[in-house]
Protein backbone atom coordinates (compact mmCIF):
# COMPACT_ATOMS: atom_id res chain seq x y z
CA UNK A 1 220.78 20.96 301.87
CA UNK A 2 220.91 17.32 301.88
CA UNK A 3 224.21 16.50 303.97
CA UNK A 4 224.75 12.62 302.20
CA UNK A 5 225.01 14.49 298.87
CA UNK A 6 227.91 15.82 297.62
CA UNK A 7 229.65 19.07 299.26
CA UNK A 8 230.54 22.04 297.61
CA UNK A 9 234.44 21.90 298.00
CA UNK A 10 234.01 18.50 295.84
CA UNK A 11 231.81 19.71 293.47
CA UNK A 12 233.75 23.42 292.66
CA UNK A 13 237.67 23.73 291.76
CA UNK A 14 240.00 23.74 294.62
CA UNK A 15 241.16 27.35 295.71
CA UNK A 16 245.29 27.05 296.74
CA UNK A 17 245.87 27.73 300.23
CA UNK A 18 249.62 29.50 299.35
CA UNK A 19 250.36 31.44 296.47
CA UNK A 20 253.61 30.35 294.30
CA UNK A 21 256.96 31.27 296.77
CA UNK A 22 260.37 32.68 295.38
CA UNK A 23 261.71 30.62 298.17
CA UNK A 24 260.69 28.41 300.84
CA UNK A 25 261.04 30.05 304.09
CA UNK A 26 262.69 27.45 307.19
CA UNK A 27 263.58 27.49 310.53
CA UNK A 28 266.86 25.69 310.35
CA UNK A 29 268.32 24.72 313.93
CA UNK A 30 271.94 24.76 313.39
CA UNK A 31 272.73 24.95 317.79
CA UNK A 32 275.35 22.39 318.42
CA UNK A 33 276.01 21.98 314.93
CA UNK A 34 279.31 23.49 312.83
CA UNK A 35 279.28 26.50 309.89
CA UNK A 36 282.14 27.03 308.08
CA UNK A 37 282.48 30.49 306.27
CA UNK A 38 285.47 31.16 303.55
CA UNK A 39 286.25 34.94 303.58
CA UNK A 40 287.42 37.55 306.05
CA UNK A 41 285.13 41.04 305.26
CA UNK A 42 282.77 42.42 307.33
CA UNK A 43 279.81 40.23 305.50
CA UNK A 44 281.08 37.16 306.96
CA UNK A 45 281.59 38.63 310.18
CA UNK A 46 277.99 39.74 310.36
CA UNK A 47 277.15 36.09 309.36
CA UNK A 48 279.73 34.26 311.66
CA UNK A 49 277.99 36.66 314.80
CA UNK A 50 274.47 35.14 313.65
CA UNK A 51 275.31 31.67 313.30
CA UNK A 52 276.78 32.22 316.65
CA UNK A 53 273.53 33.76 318.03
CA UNK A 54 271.44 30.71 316.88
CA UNK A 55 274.05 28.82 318.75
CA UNK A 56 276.41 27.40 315.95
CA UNK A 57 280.06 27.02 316.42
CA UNK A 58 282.13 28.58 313.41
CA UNK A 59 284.91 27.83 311.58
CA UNK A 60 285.91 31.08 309.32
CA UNK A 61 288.83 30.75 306.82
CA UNK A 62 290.25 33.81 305.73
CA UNK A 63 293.43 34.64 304.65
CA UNK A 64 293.23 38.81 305.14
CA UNK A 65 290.71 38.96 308.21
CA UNK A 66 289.24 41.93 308.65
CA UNK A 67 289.18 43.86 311.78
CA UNK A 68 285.85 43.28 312.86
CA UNK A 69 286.09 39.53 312.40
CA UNK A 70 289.26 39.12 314.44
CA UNK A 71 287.41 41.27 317.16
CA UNK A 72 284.33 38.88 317.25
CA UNK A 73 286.97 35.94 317.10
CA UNK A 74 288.51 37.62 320.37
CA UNK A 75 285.18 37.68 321.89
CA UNK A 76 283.57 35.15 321.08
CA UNK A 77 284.88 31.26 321.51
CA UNK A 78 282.46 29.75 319.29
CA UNK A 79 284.35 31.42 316.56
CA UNK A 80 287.32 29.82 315.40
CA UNK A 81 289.72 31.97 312.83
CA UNK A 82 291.92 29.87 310.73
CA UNK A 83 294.39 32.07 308.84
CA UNK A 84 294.39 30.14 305.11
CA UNK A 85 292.85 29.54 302.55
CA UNK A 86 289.88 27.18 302.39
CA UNK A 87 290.55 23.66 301.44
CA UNK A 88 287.46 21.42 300.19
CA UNK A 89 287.39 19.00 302.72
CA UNK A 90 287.48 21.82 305.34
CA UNK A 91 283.52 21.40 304.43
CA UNK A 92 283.11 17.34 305.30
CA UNK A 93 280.66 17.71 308.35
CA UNK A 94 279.89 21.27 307.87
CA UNK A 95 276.20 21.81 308.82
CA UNK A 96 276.02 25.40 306.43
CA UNK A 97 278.82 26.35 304.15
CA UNK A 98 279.55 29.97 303.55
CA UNK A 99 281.23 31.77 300.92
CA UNK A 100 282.52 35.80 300.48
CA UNK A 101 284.33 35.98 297.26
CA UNK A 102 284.19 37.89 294.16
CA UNK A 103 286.04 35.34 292.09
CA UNK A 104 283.17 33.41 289.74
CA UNK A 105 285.55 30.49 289.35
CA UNK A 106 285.91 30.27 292.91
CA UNK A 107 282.23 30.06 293.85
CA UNK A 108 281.94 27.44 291.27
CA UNK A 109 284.15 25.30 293.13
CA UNK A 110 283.26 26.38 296.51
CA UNK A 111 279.34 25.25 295.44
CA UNK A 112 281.02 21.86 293.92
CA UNK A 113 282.72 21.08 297.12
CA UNK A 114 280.29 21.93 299.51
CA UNK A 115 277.66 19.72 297.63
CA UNK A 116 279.90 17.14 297.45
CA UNK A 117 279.76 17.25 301.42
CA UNK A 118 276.48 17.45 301.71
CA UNK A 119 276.45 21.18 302.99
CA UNK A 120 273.81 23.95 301.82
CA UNK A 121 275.63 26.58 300.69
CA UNK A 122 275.49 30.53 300.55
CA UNK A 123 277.64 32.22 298.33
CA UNK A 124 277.78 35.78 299.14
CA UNK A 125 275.36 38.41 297.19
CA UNK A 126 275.79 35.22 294.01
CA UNK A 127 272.17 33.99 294.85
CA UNK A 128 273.13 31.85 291.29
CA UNK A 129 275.29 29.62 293.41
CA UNK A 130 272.81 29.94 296.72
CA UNK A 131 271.02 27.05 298.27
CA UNK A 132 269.41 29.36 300.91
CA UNK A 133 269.80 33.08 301.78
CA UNK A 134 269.84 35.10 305.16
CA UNK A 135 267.08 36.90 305.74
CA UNK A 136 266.67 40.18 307.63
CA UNK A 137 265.46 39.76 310.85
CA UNK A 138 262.98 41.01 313.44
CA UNK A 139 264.55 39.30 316.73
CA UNK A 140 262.11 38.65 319.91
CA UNK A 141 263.34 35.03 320.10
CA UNK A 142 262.03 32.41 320.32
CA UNK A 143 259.89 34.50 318.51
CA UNK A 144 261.86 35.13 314.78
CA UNK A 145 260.20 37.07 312.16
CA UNK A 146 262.74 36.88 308.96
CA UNK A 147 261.83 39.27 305.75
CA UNK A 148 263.32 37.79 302.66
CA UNK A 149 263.18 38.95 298.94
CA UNK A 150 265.40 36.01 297.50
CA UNK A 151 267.93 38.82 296.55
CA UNK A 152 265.58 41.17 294.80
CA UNK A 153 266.41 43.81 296.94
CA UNK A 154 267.87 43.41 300.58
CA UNK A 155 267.25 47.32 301.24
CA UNK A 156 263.65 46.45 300.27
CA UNK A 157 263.66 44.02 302.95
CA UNK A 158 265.32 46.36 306.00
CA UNK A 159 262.58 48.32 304.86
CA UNK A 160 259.90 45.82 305.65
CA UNK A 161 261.95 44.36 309.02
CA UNK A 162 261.94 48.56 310.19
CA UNK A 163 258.05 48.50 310.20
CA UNK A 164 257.52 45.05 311.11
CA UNK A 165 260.25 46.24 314.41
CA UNK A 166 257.52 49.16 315.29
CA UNK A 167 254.73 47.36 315.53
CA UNK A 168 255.67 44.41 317.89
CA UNK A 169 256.65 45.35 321.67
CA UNK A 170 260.03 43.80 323.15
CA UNK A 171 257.54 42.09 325.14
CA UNK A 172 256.39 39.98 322.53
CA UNK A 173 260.14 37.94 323.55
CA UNK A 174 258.59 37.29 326.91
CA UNK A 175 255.02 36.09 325.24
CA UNK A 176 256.93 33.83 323.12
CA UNK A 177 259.42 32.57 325.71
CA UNK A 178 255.87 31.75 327.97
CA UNK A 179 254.07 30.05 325.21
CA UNK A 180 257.05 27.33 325.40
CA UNK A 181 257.07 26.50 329.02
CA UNK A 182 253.11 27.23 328.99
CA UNK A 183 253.18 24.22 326.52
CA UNK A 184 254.76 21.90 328.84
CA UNK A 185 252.66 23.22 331.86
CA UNK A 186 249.54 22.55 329.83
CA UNK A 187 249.98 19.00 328.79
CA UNK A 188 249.41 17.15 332.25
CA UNK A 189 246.08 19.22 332.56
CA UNK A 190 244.07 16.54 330.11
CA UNK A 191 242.44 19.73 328.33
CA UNK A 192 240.93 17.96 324.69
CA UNK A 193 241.68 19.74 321.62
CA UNK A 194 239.22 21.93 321.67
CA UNK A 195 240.14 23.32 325.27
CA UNK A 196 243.96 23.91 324.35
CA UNK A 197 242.77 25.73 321.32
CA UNK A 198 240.72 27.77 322.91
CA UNK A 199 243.51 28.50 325.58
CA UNK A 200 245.68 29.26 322.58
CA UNK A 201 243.11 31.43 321.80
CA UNK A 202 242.67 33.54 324.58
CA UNK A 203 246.69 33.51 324.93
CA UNK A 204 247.36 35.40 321.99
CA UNK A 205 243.86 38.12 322.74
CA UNK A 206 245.87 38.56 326.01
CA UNK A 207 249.53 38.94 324.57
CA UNK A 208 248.52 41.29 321.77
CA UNK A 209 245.88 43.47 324.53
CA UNK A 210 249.15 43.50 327.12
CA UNK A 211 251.11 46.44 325.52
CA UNK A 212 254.73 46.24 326.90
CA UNK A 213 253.87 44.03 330.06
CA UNK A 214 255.45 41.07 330.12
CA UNK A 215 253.12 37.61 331.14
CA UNK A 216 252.83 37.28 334.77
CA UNK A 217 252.52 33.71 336.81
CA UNK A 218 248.95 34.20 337.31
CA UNK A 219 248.42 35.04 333.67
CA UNK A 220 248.62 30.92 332.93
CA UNK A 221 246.72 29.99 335.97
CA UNK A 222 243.61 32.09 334.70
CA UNK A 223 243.67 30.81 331.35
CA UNK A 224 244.39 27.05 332.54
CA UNK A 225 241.73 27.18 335.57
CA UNK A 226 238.86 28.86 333.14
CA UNK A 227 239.63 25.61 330.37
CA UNK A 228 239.25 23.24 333.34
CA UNK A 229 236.20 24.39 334.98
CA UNK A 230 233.89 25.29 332.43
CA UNK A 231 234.09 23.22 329.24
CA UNK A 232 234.21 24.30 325.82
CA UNK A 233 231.40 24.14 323.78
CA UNK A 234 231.07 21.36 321.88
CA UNK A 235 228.93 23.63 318.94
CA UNK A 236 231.72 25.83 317.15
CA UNK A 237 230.84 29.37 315.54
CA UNK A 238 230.32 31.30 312.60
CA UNK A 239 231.97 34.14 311.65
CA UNK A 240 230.66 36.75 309.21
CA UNK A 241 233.34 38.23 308.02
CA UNK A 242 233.62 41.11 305.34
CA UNK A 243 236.80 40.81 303.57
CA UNK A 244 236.58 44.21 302.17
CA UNK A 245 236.70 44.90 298.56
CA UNK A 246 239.43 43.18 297.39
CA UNK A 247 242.27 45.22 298.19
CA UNK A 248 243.65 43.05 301.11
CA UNK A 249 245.55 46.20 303.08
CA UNK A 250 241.60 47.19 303.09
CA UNK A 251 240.99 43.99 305.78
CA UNK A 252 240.23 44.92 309.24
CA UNK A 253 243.23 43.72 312.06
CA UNK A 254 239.94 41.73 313.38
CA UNK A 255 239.34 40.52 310.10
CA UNK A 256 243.12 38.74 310.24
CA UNK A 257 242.64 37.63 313.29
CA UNK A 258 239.68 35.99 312.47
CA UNK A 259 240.86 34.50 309.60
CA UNK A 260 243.69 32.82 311.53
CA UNK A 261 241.12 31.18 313.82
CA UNK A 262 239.46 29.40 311.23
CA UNK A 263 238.60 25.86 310.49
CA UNK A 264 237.04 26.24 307.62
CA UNK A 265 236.59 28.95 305.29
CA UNK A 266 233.33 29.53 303.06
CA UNK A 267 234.57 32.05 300.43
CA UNK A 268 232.55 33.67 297.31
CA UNK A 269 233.85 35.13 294.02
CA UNK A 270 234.30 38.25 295.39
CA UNK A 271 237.20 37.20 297.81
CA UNK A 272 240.81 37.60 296.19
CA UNK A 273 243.54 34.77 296.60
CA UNK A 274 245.94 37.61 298.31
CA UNK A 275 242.59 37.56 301.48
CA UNK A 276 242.09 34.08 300.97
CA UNK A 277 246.08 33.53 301.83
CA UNK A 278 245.69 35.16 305.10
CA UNK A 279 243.80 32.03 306.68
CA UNK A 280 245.39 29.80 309.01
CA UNK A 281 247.54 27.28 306.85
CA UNK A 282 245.36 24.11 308.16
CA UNK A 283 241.72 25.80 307.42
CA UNK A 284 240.04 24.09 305.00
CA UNK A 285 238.86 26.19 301.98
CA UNK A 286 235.59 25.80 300.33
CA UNK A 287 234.21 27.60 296.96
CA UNK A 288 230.65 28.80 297.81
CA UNK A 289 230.66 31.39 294.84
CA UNK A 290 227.16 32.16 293.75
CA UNK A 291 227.24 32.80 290.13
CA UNK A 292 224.66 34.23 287.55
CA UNK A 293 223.43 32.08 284.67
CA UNK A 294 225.99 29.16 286.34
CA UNK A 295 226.41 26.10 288.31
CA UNK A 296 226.19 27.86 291.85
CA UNK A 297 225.94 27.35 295.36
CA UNK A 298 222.34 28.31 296.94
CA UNK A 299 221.76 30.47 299.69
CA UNK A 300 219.87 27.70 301.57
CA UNK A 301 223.37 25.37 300.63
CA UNK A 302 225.31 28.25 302.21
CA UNK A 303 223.52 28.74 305.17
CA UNK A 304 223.29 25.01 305.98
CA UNK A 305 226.96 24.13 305.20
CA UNK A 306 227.67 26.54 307.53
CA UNK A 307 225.72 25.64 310.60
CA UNK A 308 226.51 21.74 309.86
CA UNK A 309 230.00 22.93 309.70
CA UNK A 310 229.76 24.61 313.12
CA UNK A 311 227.71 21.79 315.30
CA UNK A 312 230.77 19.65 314.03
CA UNK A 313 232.68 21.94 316.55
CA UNK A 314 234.68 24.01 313.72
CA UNK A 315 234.87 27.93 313.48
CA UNK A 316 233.42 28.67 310.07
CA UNK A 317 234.60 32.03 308.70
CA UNK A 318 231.84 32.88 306.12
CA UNK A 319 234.15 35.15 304.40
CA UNK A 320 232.01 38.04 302.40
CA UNK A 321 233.30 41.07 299.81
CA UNK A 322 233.04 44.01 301.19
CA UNK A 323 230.83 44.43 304.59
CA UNK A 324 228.92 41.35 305.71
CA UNK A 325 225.72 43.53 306.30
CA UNK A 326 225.59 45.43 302.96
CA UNK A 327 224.01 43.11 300.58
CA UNK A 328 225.82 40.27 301.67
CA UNK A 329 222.36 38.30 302.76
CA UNK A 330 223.81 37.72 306.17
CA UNK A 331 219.78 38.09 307.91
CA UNK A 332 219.63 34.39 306.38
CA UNK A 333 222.70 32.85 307.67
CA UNK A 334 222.55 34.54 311.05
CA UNK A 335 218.67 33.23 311.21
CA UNK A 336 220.15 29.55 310.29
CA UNK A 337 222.66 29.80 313.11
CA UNK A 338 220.46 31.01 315.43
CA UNK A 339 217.66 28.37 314.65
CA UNK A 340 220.08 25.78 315.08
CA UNK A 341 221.63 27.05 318.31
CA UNK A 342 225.15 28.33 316.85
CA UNK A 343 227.10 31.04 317.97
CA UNK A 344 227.73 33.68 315.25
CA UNK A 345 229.22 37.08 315.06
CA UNK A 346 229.70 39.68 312.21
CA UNK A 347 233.26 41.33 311.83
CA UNK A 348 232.48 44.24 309.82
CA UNK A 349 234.68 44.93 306.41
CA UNK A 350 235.13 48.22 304.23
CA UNK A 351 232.23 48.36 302.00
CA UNK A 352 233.01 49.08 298.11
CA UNK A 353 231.25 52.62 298.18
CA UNK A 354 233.41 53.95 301.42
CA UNK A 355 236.54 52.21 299.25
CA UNK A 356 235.05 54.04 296.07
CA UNK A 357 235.20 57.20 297.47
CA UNK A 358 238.44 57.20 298.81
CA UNK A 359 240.10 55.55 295.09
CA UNK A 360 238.43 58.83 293.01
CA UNK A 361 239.62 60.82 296.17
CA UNK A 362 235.91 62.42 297.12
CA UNK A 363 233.68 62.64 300.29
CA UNK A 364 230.11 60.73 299.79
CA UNK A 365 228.63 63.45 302.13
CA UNK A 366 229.08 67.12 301.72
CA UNK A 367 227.57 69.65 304.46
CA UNK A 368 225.96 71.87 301.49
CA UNK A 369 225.50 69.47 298.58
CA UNK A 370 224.63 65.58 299.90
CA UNK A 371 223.46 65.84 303.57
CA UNK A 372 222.37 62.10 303.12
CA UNK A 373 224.45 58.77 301.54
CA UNK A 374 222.09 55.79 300.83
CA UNK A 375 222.60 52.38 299.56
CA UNK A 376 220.67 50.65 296.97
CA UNK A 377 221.07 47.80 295.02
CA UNK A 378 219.78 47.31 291.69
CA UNK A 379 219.17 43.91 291.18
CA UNK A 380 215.85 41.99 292.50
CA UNK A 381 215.54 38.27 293.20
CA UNK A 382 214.90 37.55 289.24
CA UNK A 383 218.25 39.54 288.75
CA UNK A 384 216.01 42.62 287.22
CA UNK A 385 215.00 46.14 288.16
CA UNK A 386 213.47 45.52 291.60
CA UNK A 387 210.32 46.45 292.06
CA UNK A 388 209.53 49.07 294.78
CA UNK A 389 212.20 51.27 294.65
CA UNK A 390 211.45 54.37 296.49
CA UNK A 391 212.47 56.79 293.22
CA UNK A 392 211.52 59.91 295.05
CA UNK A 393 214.29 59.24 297.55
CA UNK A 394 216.70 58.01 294.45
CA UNK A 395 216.01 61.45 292.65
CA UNK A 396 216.70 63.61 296.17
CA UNK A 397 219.14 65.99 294.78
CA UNK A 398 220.55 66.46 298.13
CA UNK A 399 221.54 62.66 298.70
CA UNK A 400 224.26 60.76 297.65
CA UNK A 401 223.93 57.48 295.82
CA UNK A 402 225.78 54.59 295.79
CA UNK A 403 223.97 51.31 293.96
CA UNK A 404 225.37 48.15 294.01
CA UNK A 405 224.97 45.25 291.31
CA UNK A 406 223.53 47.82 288.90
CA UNK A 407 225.74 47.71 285.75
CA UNK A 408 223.17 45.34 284.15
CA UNK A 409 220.24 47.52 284.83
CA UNK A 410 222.01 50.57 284.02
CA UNK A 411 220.13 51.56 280.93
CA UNK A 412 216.93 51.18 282.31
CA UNK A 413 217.67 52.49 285.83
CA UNK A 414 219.49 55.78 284.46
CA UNK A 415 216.19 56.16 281.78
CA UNK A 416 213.80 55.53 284.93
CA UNK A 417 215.99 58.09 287.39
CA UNK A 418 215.81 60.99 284.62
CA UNK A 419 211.91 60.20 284.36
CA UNK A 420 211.07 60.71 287.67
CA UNK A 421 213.00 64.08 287.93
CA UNK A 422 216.23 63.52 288.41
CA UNK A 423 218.85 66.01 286.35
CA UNK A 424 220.49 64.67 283.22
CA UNK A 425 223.65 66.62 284.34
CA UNK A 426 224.00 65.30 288.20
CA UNK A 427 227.69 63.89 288.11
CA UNK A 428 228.06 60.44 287.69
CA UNK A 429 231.14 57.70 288.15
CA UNK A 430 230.81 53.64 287.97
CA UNK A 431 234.03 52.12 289.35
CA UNK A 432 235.01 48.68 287.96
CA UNK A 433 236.97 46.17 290.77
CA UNK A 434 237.11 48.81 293.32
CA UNK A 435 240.69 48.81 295.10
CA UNK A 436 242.26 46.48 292.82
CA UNK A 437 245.19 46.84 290.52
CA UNK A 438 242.97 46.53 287.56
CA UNK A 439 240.12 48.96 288.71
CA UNK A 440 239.19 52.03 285.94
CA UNK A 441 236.26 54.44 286.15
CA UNK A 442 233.99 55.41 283.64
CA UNK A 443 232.48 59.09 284.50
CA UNK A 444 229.67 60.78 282.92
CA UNK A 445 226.73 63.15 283.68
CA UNK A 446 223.85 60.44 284.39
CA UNK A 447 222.21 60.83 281.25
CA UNK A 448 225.30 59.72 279.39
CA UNK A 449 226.90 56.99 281.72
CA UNK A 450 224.94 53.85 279.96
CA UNK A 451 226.59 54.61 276.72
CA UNK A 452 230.18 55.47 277.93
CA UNK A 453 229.80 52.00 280.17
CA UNK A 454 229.05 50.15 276.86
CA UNK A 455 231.96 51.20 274.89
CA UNK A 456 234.20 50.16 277.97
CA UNK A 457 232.70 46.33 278.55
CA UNK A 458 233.48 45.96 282.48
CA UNK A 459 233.49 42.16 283.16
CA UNK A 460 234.53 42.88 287.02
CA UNK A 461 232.32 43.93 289.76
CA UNK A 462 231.13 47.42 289.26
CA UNK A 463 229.30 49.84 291.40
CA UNK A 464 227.79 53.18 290.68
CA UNK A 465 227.59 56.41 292.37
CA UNK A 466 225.48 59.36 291.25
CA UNK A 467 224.89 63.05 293.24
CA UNK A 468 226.25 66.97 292.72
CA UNK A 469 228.89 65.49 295.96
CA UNK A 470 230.72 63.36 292.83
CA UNK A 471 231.06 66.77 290.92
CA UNK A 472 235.41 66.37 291.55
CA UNK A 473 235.41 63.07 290.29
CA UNK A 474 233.49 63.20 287.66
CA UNK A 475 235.43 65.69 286.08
């Protein structure tokens, strides 16, 4: 590939980086700052006591407090109870402006008047009359996570907060709290870029392999004195990764990780926007989609892109449907890396047949009927039948079969199969977009399968699977 011409990412249509949002999520800093809340229930004492947390002083007007308010007005100083009814220019300065009330007429004016001050304001389960909402929160400040569903359903949200709560330690507070002052500490050091990502790096492999310990002095002084006495490589990496196939709860926790690391991303047609989405904000995104009969990206283009990519000092994640080393022509790249000197690793994905199986609910291998699962693909270089299949293995009635790319060749591969001995009968299933919302199955004995694939027209990705093992799911 000729670096001086043109690159792919200006020659293809841009891929977004985010999805459309209901609502932009913030971190608003409201410490030092005054909230003033209209209403005395519980609602705006549970939103007083937050404010409060985030260290807001609080004005609450409420003319029937409830119990619980007056209670956190007892207890807490920042809160200040007035015992009226709100008056507009109790808003003029108000950093937030905070409504419970029932009355539409009311939260028409309360909206008016706060505007008129300047305030964003939050009327009380009337997202209509919102500016922002409050989102449910998974606390290990400074480390906030906040689950919102822009009023769609706030027991959907608890929902999402209760699993998000089991799966990060109370220790994650003290990683978070370290991070800050390790970000001061860091700065005199004179680390480049490159070293104080690749402490940031290792920070967050050592905070998420810690368990429930909390970071320890000599944690910083590892991670500081192994940046300053070896230097980073100026030659980035390459990252095979196999995104799975297409269903992104299917992507590997190393995967994610992976994908947050990245610089740049080198994605195919095979790699949904919902994967795509789960790269690091800043990574650049680049369309390498080869496509049949099309304006394409080469191999060769691939390869190269990547490895210039790398010696530039980026991590390229060379993101691949499926499982990098299942037809995914990663011998080539990792040969380019290695001839040119760059680091490259393969994080393995799910591969469509294992996915496959477990959508028509099946095992691949069975300990009396397929003692064997093989892969084959059914397309050669010229996009054909590939020459030198080995049909005596393809016609083993005691294997199971899974062939990728084969929907094209179907005809002639099911008419060759039968020829060389295979049963008309054996069970049979192709699976269109496996794991995605639009996925069918067409199932037939093998004999019949080109014809019932013809009257359904896949245009998506298919793969087939053939042996006695598919007997279930072909029924």
């Amino acid at each position: 590939m000729n670096l001086d011409e043109p690159k792919p990412e200006e020659t293809v249509a841009a891929q977004d980086a985010i999805g459309p949002l209901a609502t932009l999520p913030l971190a608003f800093r409201v410490a030092g700052r005054t909230a003033v809340i209209a209403g005395g229930g519980d609602g705006a004492a549970w939103k007083a006591e937050l404010l409060v947390a985030a260290g807001a002083s609080v004005v609450v007007f409420a003319t029937k407090p409830s119990r619980k308010l007056i209670e956190l007005a007892a207890r807490r100083p920042a809160v200040r109870l007035e015992p009226r009814a709100w008056r507009p220019d109790d808003l003029t300065g108000a950093s937030l402006a905070i409504l419970e009330a029932e009355d539409q007429n009311e939260a028409r004016a309360f909206r008016a008047a706060a505007q008129a001050a300047g305030a964003p304001v939050n009327v009380v389960d009337k997202p209509e009359f919102c500016d922002f909402s409050f989102a449910t929160l998974v606390n290990r400040s400074p480390l906030v996570v906040a689950v919102a569903t822009d009023g769609a359903s706030p027991v959907f949200g608890q929902a999402i907060r209760a699993r998000i709560e089991a799966l990060l330690p109370a220790s994650f507070a003290d990683w978070a709290a370290a991070a800050r002052d390790w970000r001061r500490r860091l700065a005199p050091l004179g680390l480049d870029f490159r070293q104080r990502r690749h402490f940031w790096e290792r920070f967050v492999d050592l905070a998420l392999a810690s368990g429930e310990r909390a970071p320890e002095p000599e944690d910083f002084r590892r991670l500081a004195d192994a940046e300053a006495d070896s230097a980073v490589p100026k030659t980035g990496r390459i990252l095979l990764v196999g995104g799975g196939p297409g269903d992104p709860d299917l992507l590997t926790l190393k995967a994610v990780r992976a994908l947050q690391t990245a610089d740049v991303v080198l994605y195919d047609d095979l790699a949904p926007p919902r994967v795509l989405e789960m790269a690091r904000r800043e990574a650049r995104r680049i369309d390498v989609g080869k496509r049949g009969g099309r304006e394409s990206t080469s191999q060769a283009e691939i390869s190269a892109l990547a490895v210039a990519l790398a010696l530039e000092g980026k991590t390229v994640v060379r993101l691949k449907g499926g499982d990098p080393s299942v037809f995914g022509r990663a011998n080539e790249e990792i040969a380019a890396a290695r001839a040119a000197g760059v680091p490259i690793a393969i994080v393995p994905g799910v591969t469509a047949a294992t996915a496959a199986a477990a959508e028509l609910g099946v095992s691949l291998s069975d300990r009396l009927l397929a003692r064997r699962v093989q892969f084959v693909t059914a397309r050669g270089q010229d996009g054909r039948l590939p020459q030198g299949l080995q049909w005596a293995a393809m016609v083993d009635p005691d294997v199971t079969t899974c062939v990728y790319m084969g929907v094209r060749a179907l005809p002639e591969l099911t008419a060759r199969l039968i020829a060389e001995g295979l049963d008309g009968d054996t069970p049979a299933v192709v699976v269109e977009n496996v794991s995605l919302a639009g996925s069918r199955r067409f199932a037939a004995p093998i004999r019949l399968l080109p014809e019932r694939v013809a009257e359904a027209r896949p245009t998506g990705p298919c793969l087939l699977i053939y042996g006695r093992a598919l007997a279930g799911a072909a029924a």
